[in-house]
Protein backbone atom coordinates (compact mmCIF):
# COMPACT_ATOMS: atom_id res chain seq x y z
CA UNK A 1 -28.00 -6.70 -47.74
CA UNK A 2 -26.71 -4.57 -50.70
CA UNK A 3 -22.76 -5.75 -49.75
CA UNK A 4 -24.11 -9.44 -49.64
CA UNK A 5 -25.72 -9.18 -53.09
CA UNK A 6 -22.65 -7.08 -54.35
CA UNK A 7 -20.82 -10.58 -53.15
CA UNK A 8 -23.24 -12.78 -54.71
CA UNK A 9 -22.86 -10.82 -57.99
CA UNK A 10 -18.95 -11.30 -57.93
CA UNK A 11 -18.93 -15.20 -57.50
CA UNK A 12 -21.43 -14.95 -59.94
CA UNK A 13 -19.65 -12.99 -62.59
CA UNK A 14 -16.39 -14.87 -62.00
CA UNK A 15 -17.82 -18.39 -61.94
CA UNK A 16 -19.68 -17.41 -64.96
CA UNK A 17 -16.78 -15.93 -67.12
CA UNK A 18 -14.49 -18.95 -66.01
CA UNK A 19 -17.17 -21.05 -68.26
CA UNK A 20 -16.21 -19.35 -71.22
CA UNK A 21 -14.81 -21.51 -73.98
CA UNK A 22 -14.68 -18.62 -75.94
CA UNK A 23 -14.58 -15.42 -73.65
CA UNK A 24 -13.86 -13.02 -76.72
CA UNK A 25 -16.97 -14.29 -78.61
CA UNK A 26 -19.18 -14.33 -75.37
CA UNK A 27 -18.34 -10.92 -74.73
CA UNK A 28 -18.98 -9.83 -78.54
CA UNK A 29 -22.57 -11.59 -78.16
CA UNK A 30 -23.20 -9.16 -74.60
CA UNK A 31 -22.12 -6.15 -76.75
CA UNK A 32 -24.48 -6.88 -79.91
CA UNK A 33 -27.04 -7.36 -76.97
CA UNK A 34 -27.25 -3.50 -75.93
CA UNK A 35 -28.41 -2.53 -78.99
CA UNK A 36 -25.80 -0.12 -79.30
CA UNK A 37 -23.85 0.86 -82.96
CA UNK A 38 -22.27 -2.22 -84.74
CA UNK A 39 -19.53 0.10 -85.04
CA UNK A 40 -18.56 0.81 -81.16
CA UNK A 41 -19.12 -3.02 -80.68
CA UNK A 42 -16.47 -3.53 -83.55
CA UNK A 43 -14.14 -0.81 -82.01
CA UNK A 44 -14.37 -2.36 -78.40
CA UNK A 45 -13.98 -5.87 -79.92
CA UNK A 46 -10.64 -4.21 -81.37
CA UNK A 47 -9.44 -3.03 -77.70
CA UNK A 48 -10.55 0.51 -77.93
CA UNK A 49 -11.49 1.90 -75.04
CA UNK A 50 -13.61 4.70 -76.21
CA UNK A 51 -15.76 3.10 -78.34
CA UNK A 52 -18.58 5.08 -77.57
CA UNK A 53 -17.08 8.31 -77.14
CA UNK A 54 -19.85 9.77 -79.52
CA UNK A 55 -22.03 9.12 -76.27
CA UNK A 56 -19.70 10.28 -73.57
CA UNK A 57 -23.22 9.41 -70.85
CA UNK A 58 -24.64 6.18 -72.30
CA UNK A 59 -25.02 4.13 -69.25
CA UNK A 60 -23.17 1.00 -71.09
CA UNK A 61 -19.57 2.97 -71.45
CA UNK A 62 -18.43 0.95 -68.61
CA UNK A 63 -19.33 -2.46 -69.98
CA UNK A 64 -17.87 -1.18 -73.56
CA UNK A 65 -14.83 -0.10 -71.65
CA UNK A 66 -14.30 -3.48 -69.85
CA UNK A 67 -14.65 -5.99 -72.74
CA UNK A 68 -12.06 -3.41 -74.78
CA UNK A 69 -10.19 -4.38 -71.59
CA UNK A 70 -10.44 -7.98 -72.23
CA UNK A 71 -9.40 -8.13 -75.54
CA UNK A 72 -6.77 -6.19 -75.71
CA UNK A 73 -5.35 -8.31 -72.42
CA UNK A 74 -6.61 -11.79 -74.54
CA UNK A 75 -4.59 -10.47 -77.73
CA UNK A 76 -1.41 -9.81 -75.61
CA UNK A 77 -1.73 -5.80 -76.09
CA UNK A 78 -3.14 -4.43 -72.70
CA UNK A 79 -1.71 -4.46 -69.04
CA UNK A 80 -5.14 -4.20 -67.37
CA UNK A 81 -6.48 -6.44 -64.72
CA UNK A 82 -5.94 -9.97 -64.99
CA UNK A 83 -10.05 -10.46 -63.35
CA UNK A 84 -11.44 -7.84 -65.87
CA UNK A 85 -13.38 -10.57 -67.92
CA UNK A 86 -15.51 -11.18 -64.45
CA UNK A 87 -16.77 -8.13 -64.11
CA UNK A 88 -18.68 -8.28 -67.66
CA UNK A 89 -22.07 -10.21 -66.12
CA UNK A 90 -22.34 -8.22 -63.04
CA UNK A 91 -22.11 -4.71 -65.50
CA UNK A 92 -23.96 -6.53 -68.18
CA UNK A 93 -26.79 -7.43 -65.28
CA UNK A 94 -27.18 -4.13 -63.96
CA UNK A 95 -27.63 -2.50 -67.66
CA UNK A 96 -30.25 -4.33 -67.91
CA UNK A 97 -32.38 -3.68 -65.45
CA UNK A 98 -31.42 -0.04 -66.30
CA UNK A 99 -32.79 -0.63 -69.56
CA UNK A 100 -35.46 -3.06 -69.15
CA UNK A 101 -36.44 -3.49 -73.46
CA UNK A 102 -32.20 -4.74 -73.69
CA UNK A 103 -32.70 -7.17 -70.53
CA UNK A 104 -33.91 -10.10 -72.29
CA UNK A 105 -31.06 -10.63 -75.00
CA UNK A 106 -28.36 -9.39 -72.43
CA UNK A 107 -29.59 -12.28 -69.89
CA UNK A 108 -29.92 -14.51 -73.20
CA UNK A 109 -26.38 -13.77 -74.14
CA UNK A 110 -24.66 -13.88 -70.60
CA UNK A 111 -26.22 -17.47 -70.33
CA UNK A 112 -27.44 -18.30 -66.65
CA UNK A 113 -28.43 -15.58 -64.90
CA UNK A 114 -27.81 -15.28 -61.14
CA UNK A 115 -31.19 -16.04 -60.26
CA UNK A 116 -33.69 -18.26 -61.15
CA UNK A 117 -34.27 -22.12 -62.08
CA UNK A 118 -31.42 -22.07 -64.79
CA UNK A 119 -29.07 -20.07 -62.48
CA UNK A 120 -25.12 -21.22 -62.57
CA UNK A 121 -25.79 -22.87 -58.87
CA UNK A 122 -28.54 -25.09 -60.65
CA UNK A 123 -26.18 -25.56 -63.50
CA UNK A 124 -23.59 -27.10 -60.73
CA UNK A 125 -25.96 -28.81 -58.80
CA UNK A 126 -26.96 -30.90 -62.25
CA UNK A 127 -22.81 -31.15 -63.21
CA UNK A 128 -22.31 -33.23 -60.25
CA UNK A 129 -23.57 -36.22 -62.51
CA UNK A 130 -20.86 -35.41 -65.30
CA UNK A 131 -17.50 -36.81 -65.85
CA UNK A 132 -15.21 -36.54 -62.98
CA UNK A 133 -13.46 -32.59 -64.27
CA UNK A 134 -17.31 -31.65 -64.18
CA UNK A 135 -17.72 -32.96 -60.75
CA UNK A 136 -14.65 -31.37 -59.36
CA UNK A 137 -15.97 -28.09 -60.56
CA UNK A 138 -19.12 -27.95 -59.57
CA UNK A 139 -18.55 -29.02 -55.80
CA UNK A 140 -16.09 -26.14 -55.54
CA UNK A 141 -18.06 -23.75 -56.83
CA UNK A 142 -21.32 -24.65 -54.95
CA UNK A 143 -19.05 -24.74 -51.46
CA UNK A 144 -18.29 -21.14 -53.19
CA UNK A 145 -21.80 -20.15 -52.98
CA UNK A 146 -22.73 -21.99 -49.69
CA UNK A 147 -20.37 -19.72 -48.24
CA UNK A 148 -22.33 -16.46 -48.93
CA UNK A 149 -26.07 -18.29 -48.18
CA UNK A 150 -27.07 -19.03 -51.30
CA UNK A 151 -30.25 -21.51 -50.68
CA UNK A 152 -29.82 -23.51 -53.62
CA UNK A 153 -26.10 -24.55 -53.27
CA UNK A 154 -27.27 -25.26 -49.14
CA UNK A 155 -29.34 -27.58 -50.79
CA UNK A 156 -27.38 -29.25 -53.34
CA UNK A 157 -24.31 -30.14 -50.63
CA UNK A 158 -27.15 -31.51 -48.19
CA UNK A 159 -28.32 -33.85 -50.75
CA UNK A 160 -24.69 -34.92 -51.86
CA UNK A 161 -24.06 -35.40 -47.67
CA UNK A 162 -27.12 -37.29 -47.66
CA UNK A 163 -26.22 -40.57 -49.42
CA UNK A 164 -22.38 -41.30 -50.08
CA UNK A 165 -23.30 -44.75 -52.19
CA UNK A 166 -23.57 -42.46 -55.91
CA UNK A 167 -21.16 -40.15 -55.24
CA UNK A 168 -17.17 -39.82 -56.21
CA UNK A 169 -15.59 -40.01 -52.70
CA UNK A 170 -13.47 -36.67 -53.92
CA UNK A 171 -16.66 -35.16 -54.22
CA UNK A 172 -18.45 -36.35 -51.21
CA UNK A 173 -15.12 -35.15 -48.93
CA UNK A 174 -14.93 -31.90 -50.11
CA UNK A 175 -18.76 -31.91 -49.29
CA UNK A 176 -18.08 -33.29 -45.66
CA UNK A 177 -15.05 -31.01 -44.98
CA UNK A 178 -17.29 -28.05 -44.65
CA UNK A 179 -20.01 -29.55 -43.47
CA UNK A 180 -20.55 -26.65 -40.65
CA UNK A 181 -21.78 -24.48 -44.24
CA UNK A 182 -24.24 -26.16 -44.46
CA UNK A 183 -25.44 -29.14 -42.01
CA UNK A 184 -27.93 -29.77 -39.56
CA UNK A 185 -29.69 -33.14 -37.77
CA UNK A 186 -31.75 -34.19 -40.81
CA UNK A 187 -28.29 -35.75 -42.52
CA UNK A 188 -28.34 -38.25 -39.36
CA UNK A 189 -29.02 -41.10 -41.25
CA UNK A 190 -27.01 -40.98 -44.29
CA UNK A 191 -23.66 -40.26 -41.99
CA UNK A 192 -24.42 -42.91 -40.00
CA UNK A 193 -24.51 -45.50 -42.68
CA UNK A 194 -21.70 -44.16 -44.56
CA UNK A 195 -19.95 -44.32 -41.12
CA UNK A 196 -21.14 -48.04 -40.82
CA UNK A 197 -19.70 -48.75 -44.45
CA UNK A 198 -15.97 -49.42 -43.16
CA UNK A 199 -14.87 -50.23 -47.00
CA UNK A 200 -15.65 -46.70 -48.30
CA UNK A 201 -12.45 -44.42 -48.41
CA UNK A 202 -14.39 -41.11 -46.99
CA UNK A 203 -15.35 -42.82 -43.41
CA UNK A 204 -13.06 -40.48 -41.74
CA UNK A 205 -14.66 -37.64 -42.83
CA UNK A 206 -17.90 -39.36 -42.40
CA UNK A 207 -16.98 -39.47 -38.51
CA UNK A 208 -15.40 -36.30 -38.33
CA UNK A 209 -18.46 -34.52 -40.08
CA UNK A 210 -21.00 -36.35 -37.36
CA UNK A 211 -18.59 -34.71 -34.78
CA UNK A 212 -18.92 -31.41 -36.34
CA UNK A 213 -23.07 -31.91 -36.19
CA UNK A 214 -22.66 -33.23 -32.79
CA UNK A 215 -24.24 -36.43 -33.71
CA UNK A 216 -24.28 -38.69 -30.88
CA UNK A 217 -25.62 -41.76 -32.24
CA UNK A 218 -21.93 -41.48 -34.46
CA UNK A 219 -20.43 -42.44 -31.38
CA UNK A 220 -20.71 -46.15 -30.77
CA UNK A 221 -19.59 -46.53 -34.59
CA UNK A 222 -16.39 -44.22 -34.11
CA UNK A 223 -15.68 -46.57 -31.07
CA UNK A 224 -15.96 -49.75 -32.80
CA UNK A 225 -13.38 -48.41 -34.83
CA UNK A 226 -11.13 -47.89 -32.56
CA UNK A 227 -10.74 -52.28 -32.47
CA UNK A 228 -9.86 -51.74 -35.97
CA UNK A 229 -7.35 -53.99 -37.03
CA UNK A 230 -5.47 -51.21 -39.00
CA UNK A 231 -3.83 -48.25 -37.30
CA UNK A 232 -5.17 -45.94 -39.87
CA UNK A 233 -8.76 -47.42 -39.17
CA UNK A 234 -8.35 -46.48 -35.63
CA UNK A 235 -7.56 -43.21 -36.13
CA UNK A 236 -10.44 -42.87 -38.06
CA UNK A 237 -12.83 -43.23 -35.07
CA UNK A 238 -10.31 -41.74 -32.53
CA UNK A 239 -10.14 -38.18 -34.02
CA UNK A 240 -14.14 -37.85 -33.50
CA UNK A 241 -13.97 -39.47 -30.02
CA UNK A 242 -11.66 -36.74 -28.79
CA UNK A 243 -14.20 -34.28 -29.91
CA UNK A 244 -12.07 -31.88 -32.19
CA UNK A 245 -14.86 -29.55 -33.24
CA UNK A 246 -14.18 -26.50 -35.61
CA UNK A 247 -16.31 -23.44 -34.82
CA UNK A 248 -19.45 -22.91 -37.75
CA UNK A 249 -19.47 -19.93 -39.37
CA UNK A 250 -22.40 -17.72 -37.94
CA UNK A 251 -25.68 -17.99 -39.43
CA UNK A 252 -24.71 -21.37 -41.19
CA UNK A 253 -27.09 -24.08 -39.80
CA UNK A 254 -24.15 -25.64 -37.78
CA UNK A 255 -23.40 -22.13 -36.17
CA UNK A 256 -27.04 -21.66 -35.08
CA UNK A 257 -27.34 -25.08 -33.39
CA UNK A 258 -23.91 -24.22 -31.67
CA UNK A 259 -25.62 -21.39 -30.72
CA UNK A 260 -27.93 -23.02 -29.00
CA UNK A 261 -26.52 -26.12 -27.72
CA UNK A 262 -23.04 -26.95 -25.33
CA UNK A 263 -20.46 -29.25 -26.71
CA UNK A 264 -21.87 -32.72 -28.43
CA UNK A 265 -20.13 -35.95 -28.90
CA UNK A 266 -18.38 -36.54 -26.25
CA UNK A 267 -16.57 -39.54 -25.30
CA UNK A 268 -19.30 -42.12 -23.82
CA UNK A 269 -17.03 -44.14 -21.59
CA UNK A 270 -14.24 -43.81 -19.10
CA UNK A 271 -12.88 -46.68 -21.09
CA UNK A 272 -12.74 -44.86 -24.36
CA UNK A 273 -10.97 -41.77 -22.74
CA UNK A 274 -8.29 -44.11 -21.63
CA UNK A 275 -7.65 -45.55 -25.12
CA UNK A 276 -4.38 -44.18 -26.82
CA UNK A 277 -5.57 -43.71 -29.80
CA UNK A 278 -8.47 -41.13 -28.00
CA UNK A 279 -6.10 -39.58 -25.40
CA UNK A 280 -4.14 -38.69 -28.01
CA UNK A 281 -1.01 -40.52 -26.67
CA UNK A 282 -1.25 -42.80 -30.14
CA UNK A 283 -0.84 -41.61 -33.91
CA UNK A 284 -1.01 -43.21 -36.88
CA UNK A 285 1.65 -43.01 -39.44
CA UNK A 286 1.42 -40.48 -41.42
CA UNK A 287 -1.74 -39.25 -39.58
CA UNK A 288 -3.28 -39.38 -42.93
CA UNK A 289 -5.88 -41.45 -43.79
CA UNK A 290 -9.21 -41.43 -45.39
């Protein structure tokens, strides 16, 4: 449990510093936030490392030490790790709840703490309705945090998987690419209408993603589209049909229904194992398609 929050704090503490319009000024407003000397904030600020070498054992030497780091690496004067601005939050965190009187301003000047209703994964979730850079962003970074678990980014993807009408189709297949994160039965109905919707440029991954789930009821959809009149549309519905499956990671709701189940969606017809395009005997050019 301790390694998976360690994890959860890193993602955290990256995503969180990669925000930073400003990092030097953002890391200022954490030091001011320890009530410590104006002086050792002003000496760190200026890339000294020992700005609080008064108080060899005050338990925030290692955050002093690490935004020295990071400015003397954002003036062009240090050779220290190029990641050292993401470890401020996660050092910045844990002071805190050494020192609980400091824990207030430090969470008010990290800005979205881990946990909580104005966490960074809520932050994302609401981003997905900004301009297109925003979008981009914040489906990466809640894919980041569906990876370790986190129950709030699980929830955000579902919803996005839910419904592709609203959303940007870059967004929606980056959702439906890793699907096995975060799936399960209940998204039935919203794959099989974007599956139905022929027009929309993501219907391959909607058919892939209901052969990932094991959806069954995808099936007589991904063999109508096998009469496509485009070769590309036929591959579309073939790829499903020959029930190419990647294995869920454990734990994720896809892995526990695999757990549980054998093999879904297969091929419902002598008929459609014979056809090229399912036997695999047929590609389309390029193979590409969306």
């Amino acid at each position: 449990m301790t390694d998976h929050r360690d994890a959860v704090l890193r993602l955290w503490g990256r995503q969180l510093y990669e925000r930073q319009r400003e990092p030097l000024a953002w890391a200022e407003a954490v030091l001011e936030a320890t009530d410590r000397p104006p002086t050792a904030v002003t000496a760190a600020m200026s890339g000294q490392l020992d700005a609080l070498a008064d108080s060899p054992w005050d338990r925030a030497q290692l955050l002093f030490r690490t935004v020295a780091k990071l400015a003397a690496n954002l003036r062009g004067d240090g050779l220290y790790d190029a990641d050292v601005g993401t470890r401020i939050g996660p050092l910045a965190l844990r002071l805190g709840e050494l020192e609980p009187p400091i824990a207030g301003p430090l969470g008010d000047a990290l800005g979205h703490p881990p946990d909580g209703p104005a966490s960074l994964v809520t932050v994302h979730a609401a981003e997905l309705s900004g301009n297109r850079t925003m979008r981009l962003r914040a489906i990466d970074a809640l894919l980041e945090g569906a990876e370790l678990g986190h129950p709030q980014a699980l929830a955000a993807l579902s919803e996005v998987a839910s419904d592709h009408r609203p959303q940007d189709v870059t967004v929606w297949t980056k959702a439906l690419s890793r699907i096995a994160l975060f799936g399960d039965a209940s998204l039935e109905p919203g794959l099989l209408r974007a599956l139905a919707d022929t027009g929309h440029r993501g219907v391959r991954w909607s058919a892939l993603a209901c052969a990932e789930l094991g959806l069954n009821r995808a099936v007589p959809l991904c063999t109508a589209l096998l009469e496509h009149p485009g070769p590309r549309g036929r591959l579309r519905g073939a790829r499903p049909l020959r029930g190419t499956r990647r294995r869920a990671r454990p734990g994720s709701p896809a892995g526990r229904r695999d757990a549980g189940s054998s093999d879904a969606f297969q091929v419902s017809t002598a008929t459609d194992r014979r056809h090229p395009y399912v036997s695999g005997e047929q590609e389309c050019c390029g193979g590409g398609g969306t």
